[in-house]
C-alpha atoms as a PDB file:
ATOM      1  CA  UNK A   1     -51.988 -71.851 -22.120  1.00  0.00           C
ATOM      2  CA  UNK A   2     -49.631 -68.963 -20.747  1.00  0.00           C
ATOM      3  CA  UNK A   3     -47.184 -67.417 -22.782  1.00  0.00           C
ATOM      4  CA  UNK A   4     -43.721 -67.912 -21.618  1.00  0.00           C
ATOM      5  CA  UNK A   5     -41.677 -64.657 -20.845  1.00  0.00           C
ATOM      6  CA  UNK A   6     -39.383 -65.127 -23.282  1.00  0.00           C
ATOM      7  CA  UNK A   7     -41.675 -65.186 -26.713  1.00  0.00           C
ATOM      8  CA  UNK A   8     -41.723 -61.153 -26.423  1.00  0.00           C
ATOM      9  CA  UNK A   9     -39.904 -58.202 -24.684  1.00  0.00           C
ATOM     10  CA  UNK A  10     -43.170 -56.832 -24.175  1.00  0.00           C
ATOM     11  CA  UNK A  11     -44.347 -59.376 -21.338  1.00  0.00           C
ATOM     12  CA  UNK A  12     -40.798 -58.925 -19.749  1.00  0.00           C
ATOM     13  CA  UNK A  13     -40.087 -56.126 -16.628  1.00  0.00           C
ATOM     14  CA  UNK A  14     -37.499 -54.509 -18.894  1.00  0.00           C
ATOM     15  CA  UNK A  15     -40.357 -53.500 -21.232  1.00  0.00           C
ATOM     16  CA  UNK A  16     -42.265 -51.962 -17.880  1.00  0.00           C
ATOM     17  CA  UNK A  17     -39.009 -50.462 -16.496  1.00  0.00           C
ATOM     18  CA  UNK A  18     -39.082 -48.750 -20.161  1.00  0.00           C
ATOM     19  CA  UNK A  19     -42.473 -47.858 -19.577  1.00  0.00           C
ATOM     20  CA  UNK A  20     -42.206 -46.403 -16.176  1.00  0.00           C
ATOM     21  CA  UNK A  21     -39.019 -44.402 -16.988  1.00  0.00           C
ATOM     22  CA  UNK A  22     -39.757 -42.561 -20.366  1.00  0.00           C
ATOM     23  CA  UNK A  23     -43.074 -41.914 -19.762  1.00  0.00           C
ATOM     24  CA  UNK A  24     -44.716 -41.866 -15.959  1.00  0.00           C
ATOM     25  CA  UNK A  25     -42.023 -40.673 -14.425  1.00  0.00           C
ATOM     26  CA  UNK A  26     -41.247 -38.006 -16.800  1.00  0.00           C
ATOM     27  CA  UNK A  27     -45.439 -36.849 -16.743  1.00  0.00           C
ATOM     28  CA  UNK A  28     -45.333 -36.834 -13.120  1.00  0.00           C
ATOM     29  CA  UNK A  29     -42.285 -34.561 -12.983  1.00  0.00           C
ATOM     30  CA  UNK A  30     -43.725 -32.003 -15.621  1.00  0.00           C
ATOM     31  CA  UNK A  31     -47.054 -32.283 -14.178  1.00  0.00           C
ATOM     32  CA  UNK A  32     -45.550 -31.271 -10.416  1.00  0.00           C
ATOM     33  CA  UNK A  33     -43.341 -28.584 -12.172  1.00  0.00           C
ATOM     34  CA  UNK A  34     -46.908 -27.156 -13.772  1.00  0.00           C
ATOM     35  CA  UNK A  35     -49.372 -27.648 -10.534  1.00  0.00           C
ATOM     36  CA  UNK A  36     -47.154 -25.987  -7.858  1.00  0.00           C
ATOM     37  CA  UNK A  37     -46.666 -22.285  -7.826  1.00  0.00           C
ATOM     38  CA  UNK A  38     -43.340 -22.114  -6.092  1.00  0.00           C
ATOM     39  CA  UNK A  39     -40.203 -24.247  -5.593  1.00  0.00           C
ATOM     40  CA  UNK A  40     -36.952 -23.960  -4.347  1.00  0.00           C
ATOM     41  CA  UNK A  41     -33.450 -23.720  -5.934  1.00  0.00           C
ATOM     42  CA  UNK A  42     -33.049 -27.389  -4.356  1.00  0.00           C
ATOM     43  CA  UNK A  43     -36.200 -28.798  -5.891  1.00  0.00           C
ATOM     44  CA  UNK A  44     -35.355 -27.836  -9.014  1.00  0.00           C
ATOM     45  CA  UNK A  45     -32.146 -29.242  -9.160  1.00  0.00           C
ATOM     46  CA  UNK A  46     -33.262 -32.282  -7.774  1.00  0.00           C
ATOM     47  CA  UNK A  47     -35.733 -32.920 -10.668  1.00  0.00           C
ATOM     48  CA  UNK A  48     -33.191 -31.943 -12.898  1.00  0.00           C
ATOM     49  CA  UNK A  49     -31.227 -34.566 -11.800  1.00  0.00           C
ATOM     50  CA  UNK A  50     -33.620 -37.432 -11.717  1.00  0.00           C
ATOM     51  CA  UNK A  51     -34.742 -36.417 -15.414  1.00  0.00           C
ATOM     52  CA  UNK A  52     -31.355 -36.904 -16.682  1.00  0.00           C
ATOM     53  CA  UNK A  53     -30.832 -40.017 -14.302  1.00  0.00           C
ATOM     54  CA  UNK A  54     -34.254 -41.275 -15.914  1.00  0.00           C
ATOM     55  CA  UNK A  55     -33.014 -40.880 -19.179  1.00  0.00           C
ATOM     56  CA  UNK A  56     -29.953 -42.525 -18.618  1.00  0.00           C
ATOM     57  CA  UNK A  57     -31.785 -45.654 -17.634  1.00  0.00           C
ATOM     58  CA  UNK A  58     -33.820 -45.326 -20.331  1.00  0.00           C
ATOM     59  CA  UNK A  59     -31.259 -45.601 -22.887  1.00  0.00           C
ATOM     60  CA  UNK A  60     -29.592 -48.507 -20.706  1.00  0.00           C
ATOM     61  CA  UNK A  61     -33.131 -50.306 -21.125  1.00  0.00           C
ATOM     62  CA  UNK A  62     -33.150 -49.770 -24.559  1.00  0.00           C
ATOM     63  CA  UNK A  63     -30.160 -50.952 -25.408  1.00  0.00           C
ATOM     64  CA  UNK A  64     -30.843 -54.244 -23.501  1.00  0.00           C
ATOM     65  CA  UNK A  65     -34.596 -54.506 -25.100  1.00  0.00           C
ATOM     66  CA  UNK A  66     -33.091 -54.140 -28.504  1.00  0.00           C
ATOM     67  CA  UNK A  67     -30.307 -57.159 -28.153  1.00  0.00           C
ATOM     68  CA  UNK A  68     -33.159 -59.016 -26.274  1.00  0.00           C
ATOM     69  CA  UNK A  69     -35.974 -58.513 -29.163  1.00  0.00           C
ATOM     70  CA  UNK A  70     -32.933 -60.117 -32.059  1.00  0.00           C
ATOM     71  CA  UNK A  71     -33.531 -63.601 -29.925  1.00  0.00           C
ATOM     72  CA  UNK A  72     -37.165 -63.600 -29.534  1.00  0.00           C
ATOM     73  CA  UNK A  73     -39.183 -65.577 -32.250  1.00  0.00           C
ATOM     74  CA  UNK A  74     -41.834 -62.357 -32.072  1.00  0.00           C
ATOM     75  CA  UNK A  75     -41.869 -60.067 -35.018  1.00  0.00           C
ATOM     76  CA  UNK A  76     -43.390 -57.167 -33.374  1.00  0.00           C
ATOM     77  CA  UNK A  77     -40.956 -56.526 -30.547  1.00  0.00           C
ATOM     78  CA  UNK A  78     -37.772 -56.706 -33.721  1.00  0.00           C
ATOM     79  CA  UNK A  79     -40.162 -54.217 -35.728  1.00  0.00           C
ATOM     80  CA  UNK A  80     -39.989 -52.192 -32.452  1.00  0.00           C
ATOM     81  CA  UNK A  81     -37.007 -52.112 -30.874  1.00  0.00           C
ATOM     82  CA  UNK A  82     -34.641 -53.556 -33.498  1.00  0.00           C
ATOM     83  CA  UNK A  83     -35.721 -51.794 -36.739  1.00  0.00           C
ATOM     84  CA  UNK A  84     -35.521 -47.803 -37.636  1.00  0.00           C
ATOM     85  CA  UNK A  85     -38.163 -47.313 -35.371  1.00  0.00           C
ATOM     86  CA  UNK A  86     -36.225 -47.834 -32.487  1.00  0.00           C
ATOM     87  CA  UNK A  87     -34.367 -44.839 -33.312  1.00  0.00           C
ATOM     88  CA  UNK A  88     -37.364 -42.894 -32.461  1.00  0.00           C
ATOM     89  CA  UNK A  89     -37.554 -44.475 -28.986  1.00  0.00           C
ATOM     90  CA  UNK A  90     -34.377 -42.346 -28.279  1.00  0.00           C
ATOM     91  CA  UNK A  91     -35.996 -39.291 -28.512  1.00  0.00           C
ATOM     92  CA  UNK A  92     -37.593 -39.184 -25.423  1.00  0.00           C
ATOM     93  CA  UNK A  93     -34.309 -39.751 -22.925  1.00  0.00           C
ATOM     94  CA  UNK A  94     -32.694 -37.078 -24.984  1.00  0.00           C
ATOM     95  CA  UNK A  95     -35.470 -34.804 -24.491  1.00  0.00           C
ATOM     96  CA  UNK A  96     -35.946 -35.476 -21.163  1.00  0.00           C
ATOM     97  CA  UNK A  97     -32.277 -35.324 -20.566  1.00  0.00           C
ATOM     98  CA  UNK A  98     -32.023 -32.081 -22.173  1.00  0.00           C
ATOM     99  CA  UNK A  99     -34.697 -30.868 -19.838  1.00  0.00           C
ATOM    100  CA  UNK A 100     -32.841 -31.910 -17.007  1.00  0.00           C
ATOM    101  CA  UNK A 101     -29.750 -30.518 -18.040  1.00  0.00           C
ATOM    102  CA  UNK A 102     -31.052 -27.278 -18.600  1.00  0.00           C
ATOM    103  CA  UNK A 103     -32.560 -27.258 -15.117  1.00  0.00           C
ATOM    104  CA  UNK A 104     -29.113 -28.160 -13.695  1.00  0.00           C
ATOM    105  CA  UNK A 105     -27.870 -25.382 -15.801  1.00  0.00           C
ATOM    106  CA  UNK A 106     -30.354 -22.698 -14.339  1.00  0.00           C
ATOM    107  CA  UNK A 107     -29.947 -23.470 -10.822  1.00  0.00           C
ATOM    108  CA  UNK A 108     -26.124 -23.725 -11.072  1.00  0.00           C
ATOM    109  CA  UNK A 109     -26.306 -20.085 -12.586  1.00  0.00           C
ATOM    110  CA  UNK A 110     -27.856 -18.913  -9.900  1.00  0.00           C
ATOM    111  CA  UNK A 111     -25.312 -19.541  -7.739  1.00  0.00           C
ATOM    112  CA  UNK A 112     -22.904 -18.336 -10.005  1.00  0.00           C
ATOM    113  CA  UNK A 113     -24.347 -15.053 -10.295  1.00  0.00           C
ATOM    114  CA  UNK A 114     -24.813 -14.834  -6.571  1.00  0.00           C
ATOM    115  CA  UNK A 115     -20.698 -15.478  -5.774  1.00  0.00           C
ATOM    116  CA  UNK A 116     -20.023 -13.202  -8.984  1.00  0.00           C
ATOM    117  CA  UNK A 117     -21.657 -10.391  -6.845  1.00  0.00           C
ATOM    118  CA  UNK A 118     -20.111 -11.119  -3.781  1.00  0.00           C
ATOM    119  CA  UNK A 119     -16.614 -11.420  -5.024  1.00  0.00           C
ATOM    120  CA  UNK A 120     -17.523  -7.765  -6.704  1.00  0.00           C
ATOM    121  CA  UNK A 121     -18.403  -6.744  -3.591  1.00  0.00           C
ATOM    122  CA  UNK A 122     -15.359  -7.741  -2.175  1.00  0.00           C
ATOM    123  CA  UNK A 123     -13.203  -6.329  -4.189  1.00  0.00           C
ATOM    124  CA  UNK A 124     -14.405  -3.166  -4.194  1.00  0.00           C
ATOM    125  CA  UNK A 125     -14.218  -3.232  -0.362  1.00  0.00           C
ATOM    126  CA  UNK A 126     -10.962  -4.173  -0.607  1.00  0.00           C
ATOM    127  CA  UNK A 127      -9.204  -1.448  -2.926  1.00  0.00           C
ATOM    128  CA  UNK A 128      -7.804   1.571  -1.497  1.00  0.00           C
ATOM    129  CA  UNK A 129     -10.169   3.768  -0.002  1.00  0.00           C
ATOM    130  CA  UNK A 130     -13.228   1.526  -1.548  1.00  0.00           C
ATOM    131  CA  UNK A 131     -15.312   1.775   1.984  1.00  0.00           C
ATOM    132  CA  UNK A 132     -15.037   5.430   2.025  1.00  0.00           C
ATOM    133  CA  UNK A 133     -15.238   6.138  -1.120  1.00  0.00           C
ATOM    134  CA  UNK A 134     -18.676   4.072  -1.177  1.00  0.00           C
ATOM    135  CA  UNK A 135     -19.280   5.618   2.565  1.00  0.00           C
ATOM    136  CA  UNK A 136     -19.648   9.205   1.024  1.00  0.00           C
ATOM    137  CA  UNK A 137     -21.630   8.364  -1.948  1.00  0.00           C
ATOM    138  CA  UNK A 138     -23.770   6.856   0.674  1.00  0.00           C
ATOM    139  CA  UNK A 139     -23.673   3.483  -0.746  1.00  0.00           C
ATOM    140  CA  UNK A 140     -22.817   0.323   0.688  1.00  0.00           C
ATOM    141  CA  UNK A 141     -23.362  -2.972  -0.145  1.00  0.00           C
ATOM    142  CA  UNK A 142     -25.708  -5.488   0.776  1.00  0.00           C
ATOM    143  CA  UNK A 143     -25.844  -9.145   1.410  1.00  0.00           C
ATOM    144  CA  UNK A 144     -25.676  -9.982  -1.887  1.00  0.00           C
ATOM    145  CA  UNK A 145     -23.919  -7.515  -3.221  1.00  0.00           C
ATOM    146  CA  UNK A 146     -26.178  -4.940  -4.760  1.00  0.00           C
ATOM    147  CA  UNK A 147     -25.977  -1.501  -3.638  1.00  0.00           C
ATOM    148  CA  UNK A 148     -28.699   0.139  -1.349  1.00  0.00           C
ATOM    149  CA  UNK A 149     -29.335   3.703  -1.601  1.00  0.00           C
ATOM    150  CA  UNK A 150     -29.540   6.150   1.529  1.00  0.00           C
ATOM    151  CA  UNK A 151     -32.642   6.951   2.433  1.00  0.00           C
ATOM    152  CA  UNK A 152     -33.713  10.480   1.869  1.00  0.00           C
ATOM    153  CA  UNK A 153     -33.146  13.270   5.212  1.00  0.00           C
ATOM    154  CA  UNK A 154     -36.599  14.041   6.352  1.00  0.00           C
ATOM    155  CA  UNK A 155     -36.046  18.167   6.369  1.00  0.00           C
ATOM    156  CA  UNK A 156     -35.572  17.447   2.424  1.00  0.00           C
ATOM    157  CA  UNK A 157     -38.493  15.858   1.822  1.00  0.00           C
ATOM    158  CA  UNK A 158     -41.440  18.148   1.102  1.00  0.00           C
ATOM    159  CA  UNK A 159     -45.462  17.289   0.418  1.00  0.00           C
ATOM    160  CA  UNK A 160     -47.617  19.376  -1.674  1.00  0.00           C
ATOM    161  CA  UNK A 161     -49.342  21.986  -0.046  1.00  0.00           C
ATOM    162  CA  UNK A 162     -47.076  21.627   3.431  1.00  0.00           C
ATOM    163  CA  UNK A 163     -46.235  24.940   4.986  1.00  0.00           C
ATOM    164  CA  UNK A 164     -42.662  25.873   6.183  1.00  0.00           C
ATOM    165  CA  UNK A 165     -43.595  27.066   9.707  1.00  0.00           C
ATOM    166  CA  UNK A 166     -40.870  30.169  10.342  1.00  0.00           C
ATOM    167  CA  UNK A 167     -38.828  29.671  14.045  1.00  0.00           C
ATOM    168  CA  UNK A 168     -40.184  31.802  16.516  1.00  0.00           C
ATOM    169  CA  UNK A 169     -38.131  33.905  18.299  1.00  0.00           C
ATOM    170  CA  UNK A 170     -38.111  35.281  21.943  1.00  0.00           C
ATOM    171  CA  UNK A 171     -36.420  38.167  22.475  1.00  0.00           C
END
């Protein structure tokens, strides 16, 4: 005899969605962020993202699991989602959103720091007599706005155990 969907909000695709959203998706995020050795700015951010977007459903999921366990006759999905033990079931979309916040965070620094040094940069350009004073030093910035230094005159530059080599002279 099959069990109708409705005597448990385990057998429904809530529970599943649940399933699928605080813990596969989640693993195979972390597990990606672990196995590659390199990722872009955008990568990062976009995994950020989705972990916060996968907690939000989460917590939308449980909510709706929790009202839909009260009507069920079942006594194990109300020990679950409707009893103090539920609370516990919010700790993984706030961990996971918390990872995905700070991932937002780092990448958004980034480019904070980057326009920060530009707008430096800029400014020092811009004040009276900035470009020459940076010209003599022999200094000027660079694309992002750190200073290169002049690279040394060859003449200057001696090796151990090189010879000067006097000029001859004709007379």
């Amino acid at each position: 005899m099959p069990i109708p969907s409705d005597v448990t909000v385990f057998t429904q695709v809530r529970f599943w969605l649940l399933v699928l959203c605080s813990l596969i998706f989640p693993a195979a995020i972390f597990v990606t962020l672990f196995v590659r050795r390199e990722f872009s700015k955008k990568t990062v951010l976009a995994f950020g993202l989705l972990l916060i977007v996968l907690a939000g459903v989460d917590i939308f999921v449980l909510r709706a699991l929790s009202h839909q366990a009260r009507l069920t006759p079942s006594l194990a999905d109300d020990l679950v989602f409707s009893s103090e033990l539920s609370v516990a079931l919010y700790i993984f979309p706030a961990a996971f959103g918390t990872f995905g916040l700070n991932m937002v965070s780092h990448v958004l620094m980034h480019y904070l720091k980057q326009k920060e040094a530009r707008f430096e940069a800029h400014r020092r350009l811009a004040q009276p007599g900035g470009a020459v004073r940076a010209a003599r030093r022999g200094n000027r910035p660079g694309p992002s706005g750190m200073r290169r230094t002049r690279p040394a005159v060859a003449s200057k530059r001696r090796r151990p155990g090189a010879r000067l080599v006097a000029a001859r002279q004709d007379t």
